[in-house]
Protein backbone atom coordinates (compact mmCIF):
# COMPACT_ATOMS: atom_id res chain seq x y z
CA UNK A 1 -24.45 -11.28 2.55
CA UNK A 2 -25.15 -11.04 -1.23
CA UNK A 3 -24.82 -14.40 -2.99
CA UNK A 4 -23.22 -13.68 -6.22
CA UNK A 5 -21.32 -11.11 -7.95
CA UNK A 6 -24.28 -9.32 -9.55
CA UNK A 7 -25.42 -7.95 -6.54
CA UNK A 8 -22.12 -6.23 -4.97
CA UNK A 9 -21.43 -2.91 -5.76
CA UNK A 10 -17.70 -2.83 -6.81
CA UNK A 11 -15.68 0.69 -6.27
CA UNK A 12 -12.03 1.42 -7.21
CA UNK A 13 -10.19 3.88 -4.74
CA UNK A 14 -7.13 5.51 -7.03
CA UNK A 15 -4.65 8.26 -5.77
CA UNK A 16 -3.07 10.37 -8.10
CA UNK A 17 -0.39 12.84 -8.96
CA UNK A 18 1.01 13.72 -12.11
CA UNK A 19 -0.12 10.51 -13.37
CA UNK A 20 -0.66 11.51 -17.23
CA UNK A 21 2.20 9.01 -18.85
CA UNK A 22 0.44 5.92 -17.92
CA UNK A 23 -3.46 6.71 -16.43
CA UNK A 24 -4.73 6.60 -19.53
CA UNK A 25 -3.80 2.80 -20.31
CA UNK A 26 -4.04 2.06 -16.20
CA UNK A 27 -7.94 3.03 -16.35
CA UNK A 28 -8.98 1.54 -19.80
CA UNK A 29 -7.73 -2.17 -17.66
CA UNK A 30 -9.83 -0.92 -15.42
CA UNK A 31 -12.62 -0.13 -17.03
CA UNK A 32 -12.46 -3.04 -19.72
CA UNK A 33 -12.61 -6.05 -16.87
CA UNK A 34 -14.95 -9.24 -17.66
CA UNK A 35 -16.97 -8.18 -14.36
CA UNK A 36 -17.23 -4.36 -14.67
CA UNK A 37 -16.74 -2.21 -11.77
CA UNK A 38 -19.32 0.41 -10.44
CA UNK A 39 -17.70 2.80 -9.18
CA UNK A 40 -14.32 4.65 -9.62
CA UNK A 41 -13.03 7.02 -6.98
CA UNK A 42 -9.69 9.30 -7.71
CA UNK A 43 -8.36 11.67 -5.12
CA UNK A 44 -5.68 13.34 -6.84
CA UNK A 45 -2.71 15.17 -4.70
CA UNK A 46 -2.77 18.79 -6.80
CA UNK A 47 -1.18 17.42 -9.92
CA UNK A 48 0.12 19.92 -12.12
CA UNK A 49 -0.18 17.77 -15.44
CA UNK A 50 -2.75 16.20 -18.12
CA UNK A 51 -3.86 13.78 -15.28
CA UNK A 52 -7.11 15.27 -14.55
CA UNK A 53 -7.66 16.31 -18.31
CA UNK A 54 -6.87 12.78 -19.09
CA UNK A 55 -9.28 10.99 -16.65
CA UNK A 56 -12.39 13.06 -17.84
CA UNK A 57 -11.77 12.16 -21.42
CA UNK A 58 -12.11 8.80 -20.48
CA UNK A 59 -14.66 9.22 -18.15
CA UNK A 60 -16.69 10.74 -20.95
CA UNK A 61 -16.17 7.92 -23.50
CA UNK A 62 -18.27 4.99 -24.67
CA UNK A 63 -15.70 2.54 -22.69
CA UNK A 64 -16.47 4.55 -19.83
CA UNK A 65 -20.50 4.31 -20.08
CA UNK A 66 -22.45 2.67 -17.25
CA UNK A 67 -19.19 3.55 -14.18
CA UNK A 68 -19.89 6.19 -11.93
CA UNK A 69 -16.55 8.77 -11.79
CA UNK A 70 -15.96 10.74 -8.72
CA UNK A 71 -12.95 12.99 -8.87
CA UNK A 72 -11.67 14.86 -5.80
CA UNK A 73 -9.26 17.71 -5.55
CA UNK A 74 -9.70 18.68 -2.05
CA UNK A 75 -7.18 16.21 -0.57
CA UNK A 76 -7.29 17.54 3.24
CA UNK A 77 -4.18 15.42 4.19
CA UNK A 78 -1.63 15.54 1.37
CA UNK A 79 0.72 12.73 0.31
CA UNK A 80 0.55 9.07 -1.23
CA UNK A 81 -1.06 7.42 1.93
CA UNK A 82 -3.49 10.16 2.79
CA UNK A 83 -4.62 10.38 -1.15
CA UNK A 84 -5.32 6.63 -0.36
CA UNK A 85 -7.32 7.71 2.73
CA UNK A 86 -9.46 10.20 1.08
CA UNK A 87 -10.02 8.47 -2.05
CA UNK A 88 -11.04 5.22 -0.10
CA UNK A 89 -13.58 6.82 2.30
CA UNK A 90 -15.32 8.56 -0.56
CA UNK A 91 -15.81 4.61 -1.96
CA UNK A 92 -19.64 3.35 -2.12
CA UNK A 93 -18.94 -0.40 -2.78
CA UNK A 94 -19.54 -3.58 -1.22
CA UNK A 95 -15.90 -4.10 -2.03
CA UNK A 96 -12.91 -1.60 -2.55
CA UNK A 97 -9.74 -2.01 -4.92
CA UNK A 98 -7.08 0.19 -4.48
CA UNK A 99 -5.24 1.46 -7.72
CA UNK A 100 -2.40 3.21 -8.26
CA UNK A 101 -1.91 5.69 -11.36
CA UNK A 102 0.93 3.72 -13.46
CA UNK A 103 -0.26 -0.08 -13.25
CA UNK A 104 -2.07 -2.71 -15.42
CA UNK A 105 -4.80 -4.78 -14.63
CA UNK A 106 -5.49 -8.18 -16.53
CA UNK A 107 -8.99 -8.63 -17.51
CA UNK A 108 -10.32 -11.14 -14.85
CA UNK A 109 -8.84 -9.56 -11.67
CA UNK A 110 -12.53 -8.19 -10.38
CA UNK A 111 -14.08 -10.93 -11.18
CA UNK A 112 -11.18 -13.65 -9.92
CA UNK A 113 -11.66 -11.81 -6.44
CA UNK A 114 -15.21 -11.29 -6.10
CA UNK A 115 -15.32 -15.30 -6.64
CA UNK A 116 -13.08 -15.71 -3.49
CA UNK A 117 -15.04 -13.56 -1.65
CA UNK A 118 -18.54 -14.76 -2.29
CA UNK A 119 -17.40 -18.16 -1.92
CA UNK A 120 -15.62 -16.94 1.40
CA UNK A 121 -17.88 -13.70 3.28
CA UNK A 122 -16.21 -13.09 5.80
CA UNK A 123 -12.84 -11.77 4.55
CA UNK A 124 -11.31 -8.09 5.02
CA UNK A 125 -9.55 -8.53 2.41
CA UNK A 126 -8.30 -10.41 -0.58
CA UNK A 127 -4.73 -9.77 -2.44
CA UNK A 128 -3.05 -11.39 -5.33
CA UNK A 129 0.32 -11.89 -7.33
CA UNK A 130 2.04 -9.47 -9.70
CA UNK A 131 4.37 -9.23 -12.30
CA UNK A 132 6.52 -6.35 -12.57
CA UNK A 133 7.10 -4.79 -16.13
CA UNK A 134 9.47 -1.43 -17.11
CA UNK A 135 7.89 2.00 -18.56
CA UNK A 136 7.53 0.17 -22.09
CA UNK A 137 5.90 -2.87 -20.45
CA UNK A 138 8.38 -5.11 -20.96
CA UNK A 139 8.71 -7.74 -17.99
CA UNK A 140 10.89 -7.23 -15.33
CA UNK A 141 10.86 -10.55 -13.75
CA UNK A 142 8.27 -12.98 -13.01
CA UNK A 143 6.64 -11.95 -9.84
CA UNK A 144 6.90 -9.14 -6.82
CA UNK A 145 5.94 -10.56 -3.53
CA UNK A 146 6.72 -9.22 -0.14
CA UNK A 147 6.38 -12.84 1.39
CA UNK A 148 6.16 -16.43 -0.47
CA UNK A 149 2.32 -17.42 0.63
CA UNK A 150 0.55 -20.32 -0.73
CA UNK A 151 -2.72 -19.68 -2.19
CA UNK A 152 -5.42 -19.85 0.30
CA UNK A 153 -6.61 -17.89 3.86
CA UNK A 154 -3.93 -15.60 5.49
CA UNK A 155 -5.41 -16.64 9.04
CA UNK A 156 -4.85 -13.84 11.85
CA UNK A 157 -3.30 -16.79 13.98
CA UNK A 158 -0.30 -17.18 11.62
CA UNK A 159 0.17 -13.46 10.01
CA UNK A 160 -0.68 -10.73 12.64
CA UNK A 161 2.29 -10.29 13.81
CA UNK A 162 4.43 -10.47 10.43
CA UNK A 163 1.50 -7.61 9.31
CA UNK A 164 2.66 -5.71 12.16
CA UNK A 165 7.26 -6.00 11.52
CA UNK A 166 6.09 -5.12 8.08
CA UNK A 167 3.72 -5.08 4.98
CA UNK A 168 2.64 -8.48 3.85
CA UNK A 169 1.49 -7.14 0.15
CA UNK A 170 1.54 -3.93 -1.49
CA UNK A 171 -1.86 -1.68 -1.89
CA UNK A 172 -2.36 -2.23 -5.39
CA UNK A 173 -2.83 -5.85 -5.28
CA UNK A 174 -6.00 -5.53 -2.44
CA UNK A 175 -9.25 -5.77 -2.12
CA UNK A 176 -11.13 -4.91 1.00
CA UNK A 177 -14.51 -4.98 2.01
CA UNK A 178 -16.16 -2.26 3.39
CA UNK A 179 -16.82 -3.40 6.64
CA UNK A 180 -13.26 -3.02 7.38
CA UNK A 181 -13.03 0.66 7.09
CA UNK A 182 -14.95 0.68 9.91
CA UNK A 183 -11.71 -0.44 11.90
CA UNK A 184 -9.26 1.11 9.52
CA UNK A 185 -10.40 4.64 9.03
CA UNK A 186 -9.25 7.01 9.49
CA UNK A 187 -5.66 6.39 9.13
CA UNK A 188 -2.92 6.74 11.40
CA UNK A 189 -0.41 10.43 10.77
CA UNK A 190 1.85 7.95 8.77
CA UNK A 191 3.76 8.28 5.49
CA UNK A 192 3.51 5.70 2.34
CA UNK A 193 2.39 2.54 5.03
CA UNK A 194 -1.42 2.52 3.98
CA UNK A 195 -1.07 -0.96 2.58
CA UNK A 196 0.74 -2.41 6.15
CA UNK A 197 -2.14 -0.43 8.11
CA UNK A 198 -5.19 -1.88 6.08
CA UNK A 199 -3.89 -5.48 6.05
CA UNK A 200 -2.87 -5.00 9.79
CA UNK A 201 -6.78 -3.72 10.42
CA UNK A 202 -7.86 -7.00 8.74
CA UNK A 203 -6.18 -9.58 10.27
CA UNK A 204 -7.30 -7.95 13.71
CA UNK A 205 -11.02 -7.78 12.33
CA UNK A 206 -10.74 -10.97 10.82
CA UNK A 207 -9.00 -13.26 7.72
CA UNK A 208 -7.47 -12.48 5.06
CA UNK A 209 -7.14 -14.76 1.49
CA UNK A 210 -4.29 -14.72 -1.29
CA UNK A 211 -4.82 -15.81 -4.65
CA UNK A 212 -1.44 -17.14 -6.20
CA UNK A 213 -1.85 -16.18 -9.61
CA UNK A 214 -1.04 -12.86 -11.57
CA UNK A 215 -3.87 -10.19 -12.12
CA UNK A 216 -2.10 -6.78 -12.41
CA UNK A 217 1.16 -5.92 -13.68
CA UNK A 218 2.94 -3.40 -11.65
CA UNK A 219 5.13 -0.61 -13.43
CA UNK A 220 8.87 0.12 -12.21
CA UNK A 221 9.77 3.77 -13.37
CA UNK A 222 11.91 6.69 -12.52
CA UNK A 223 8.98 8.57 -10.94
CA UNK A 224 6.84 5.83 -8.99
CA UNK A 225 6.63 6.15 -5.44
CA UNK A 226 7.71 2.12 -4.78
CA UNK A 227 10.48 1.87 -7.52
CA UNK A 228 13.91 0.02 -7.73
CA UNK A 229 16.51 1.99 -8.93
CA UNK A 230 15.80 1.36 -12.62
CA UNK A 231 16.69 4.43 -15.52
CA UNK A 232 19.66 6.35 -15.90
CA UNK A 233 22.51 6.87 -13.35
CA UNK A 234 21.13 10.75 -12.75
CA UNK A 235 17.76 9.20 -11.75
CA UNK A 236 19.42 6.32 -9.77
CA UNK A 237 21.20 9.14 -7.78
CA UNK A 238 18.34 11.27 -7.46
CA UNK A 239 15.69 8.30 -6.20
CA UNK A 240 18.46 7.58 -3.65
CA UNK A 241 18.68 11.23 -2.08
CA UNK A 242 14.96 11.11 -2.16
CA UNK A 243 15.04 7.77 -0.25
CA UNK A 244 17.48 8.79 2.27
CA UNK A 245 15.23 11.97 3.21
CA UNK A 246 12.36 9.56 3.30
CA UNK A 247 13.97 7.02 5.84
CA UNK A 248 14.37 9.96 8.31
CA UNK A 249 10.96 10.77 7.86
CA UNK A 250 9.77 7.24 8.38
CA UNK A 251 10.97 6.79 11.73
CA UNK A 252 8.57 9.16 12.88
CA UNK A 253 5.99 7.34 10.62
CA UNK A 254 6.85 3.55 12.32
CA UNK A 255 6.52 4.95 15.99
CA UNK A 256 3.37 6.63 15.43
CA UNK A 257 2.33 3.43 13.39
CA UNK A 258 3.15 0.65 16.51
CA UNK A 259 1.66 2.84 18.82
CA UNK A 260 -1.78 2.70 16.77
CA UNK A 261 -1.07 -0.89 16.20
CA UNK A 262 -1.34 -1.38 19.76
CA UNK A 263 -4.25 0.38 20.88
CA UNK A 264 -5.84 -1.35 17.37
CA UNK A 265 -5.00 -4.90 19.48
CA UNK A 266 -6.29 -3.63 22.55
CA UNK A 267 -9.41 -3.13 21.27
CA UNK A 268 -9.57 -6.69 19.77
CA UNK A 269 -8.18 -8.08 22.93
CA UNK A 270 -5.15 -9.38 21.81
CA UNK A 271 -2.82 -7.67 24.59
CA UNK A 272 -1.24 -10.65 25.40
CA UNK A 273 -0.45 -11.68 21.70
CA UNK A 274 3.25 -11.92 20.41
CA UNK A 275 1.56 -9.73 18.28
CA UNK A 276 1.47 -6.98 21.09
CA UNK A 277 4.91 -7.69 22.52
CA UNK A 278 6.45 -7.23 18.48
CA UNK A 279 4.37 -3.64 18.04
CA UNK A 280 5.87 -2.63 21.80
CA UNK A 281 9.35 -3.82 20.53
CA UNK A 282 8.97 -1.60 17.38
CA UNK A 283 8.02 1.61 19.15
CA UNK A 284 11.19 0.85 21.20
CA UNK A 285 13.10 0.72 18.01
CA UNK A 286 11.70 3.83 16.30
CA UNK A 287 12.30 5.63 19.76
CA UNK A 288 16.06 5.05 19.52
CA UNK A 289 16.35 5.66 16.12
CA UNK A 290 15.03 8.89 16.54
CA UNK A 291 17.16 9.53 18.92
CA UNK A 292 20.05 8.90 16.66
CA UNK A 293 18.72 10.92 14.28
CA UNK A 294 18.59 14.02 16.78
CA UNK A 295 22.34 13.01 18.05
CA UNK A 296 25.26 14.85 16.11
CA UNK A 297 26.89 13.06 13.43
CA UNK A 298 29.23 10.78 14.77
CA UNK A 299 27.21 9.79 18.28
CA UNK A 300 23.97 8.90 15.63
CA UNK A 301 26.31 7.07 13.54
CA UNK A 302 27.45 4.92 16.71
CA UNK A 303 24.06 4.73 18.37
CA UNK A 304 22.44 3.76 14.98
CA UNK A 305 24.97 1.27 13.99
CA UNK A 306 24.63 -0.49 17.76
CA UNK A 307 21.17 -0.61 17.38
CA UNK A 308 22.03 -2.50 14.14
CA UNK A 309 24.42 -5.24 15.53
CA UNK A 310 22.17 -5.55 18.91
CA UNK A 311 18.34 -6.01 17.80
CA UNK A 312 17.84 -8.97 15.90
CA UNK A 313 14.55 -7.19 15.30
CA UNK A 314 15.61 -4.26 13.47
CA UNK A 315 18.52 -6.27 11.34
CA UNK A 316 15.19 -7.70 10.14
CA UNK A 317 14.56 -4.65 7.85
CA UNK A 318 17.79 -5.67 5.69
CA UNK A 319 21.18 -3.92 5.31
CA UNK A 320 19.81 -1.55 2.75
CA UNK A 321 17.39 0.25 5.07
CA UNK A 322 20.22 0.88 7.82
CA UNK A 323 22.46 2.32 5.22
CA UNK A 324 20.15 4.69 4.26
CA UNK A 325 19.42 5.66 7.74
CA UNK A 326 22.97 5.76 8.19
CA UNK A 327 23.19 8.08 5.39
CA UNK A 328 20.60 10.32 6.55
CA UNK A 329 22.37 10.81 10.06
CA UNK A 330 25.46 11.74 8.12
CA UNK A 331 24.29 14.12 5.39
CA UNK A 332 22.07 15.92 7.27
């Protein structure tokens, strides 16, 4: 294992699609960190705007001197969490961030992780806090965490199976190390659950770490992938249609994803994990909620709403998430 940060080789994996409103100030954070990264890697999904124009000005400036840029427009698998794929296994590095198009980075985030890790060589992979700020990067609130950890190692005995019920941090607050794409490429045929898979990967490989302090500020807008329901009531409307569709599609996604999940724990040996019997439980769910889906109206209304009120499991996923499913069964 290198011993300091001078000797790793640091790459940045970065999907994009019609990106241009906020690359621009996205990359110079990246760029303009106190430990400079090596490498920067951007698969972009066909955009149809300045994005690409945008990147190779930058990549062609002074800021920009001294980074290796590899753009790619052949995305073979398209969509957010197969731009991630591609992007990622074209990374180089000792150590891979992930980036998405519309976020901030604070100064010290490379070199904030790249301490944990040499002081700690063995992690998969390291993630941090967040703030969340609006379009005009005003603060939203003051922080966006999927769970409430304490800084310090996410140990595979206590997390594996909350990575597997659902994502325990989103993809643009990691950092993994390349050994782990051994175990996590290539990706399962899922949509927008990159982050769960890689973090799911790691805690079977190994340990995770979380540092419990702010190094990226993540953007809520009308066209993000991940937003809340922020801008004007036509956009509100329109994100919830699109998140509706999306549920029905993510069904699919979830039992494809347990299934992988448990031939991933297989392999490790941990078949006889809670772990195991949680990834079995969600294929079960996913299996009848596709069959509600495939039900007329009114019987997937019933069979998803019994589902609801039966499975402790699947109440788990919050109100919200039924209704939309709900929804989806009875617009379709």
């Amino acid at each position: 294992m290198k011993d300091n940060q001078t000797d790793l080789k640091i790459s940045v994996a970065m999907a994009t699609y019609n990106g241009a409103k906020f690359i621009e100030q996205q990359l110079k954070s990246i760029i303009n960190q106190t430990r400079s990264v090596d490498e920067i890697v951007i698969s972009d999904d066909g955009s149809n705007d300045d994005t690409l124009q945008i990147v190779r000005k930058i990549l062609e400036s002074t800021e920009a001197a001294g980074i290796d840029f590899v753009i790619l427009t052949d995305n073979p698998r398209h969509g957010y969490c197969g731009n991630f794929e591609h992007a990622i296994s074209h990374c180089t590095g000792d150590y891979i961030f992930l980036a998405d198009q519309d976020d901030i980075w604070l100064p010290d985030k490379v070199e904030r992780i790249l301490y944990v890790y040499v002081s700690n060589p063995n992690l998969q992979c390291v993630f941090h806090k967040v703030k969340n700020i609006d379009k005009n990067n005003n603060p939203l609130s003051n922080c966006d965490n999927y769970i409430d950890f304490k800084e310090g190692i996410i140990t595979q005995r206590d997390y594996l199976e909350q990575a597997i019920s659902g994502p325990l941090c989103a993809g643009m607050v990691m950092c993994i190390s390349k050994h782990l794409l051994d175990t996590a490429l290539p990706f399962p045929l899922i949509l927008g659950l990159h982050d769960q898979w890689l973090v799911f990967c790691a805690l079977c490989v190994g340990d995770c770490y979380y540092i419990d302090e702010v190094l990226a500020l993540y953007r809520y807008h009308e066209n993000n992938v991940t937003a809340k329901y922020h801008g004007s009531l036509k956009n509100r409307i329109l994100k919830v249609k699109k998140r509706v569709k999306e549920y029905r599609d993510y069904d699919i996604s979830f039992i494809i994803l347990g299934e992988e999940m448990k031939k991933m724990l297989k392999k490790f040996g941990l078949e006889n994990t809670q772990a195991y019997d949680t990834a079995e439980h969600i294929c079960r769910i996913g299996a009848k909620k596709k069959e509600a889906f495939e039900s007329n109206r009114v019987s997937g209304a019933f069979k998803l709403t019994r589902l609801f009120v039966k499975d402790k499991r699947y109440r788990k996923c919050g109100t919200n998430a039924f209704l939309y499913q709900l929804a989806g069964i009875l617009t379709r």
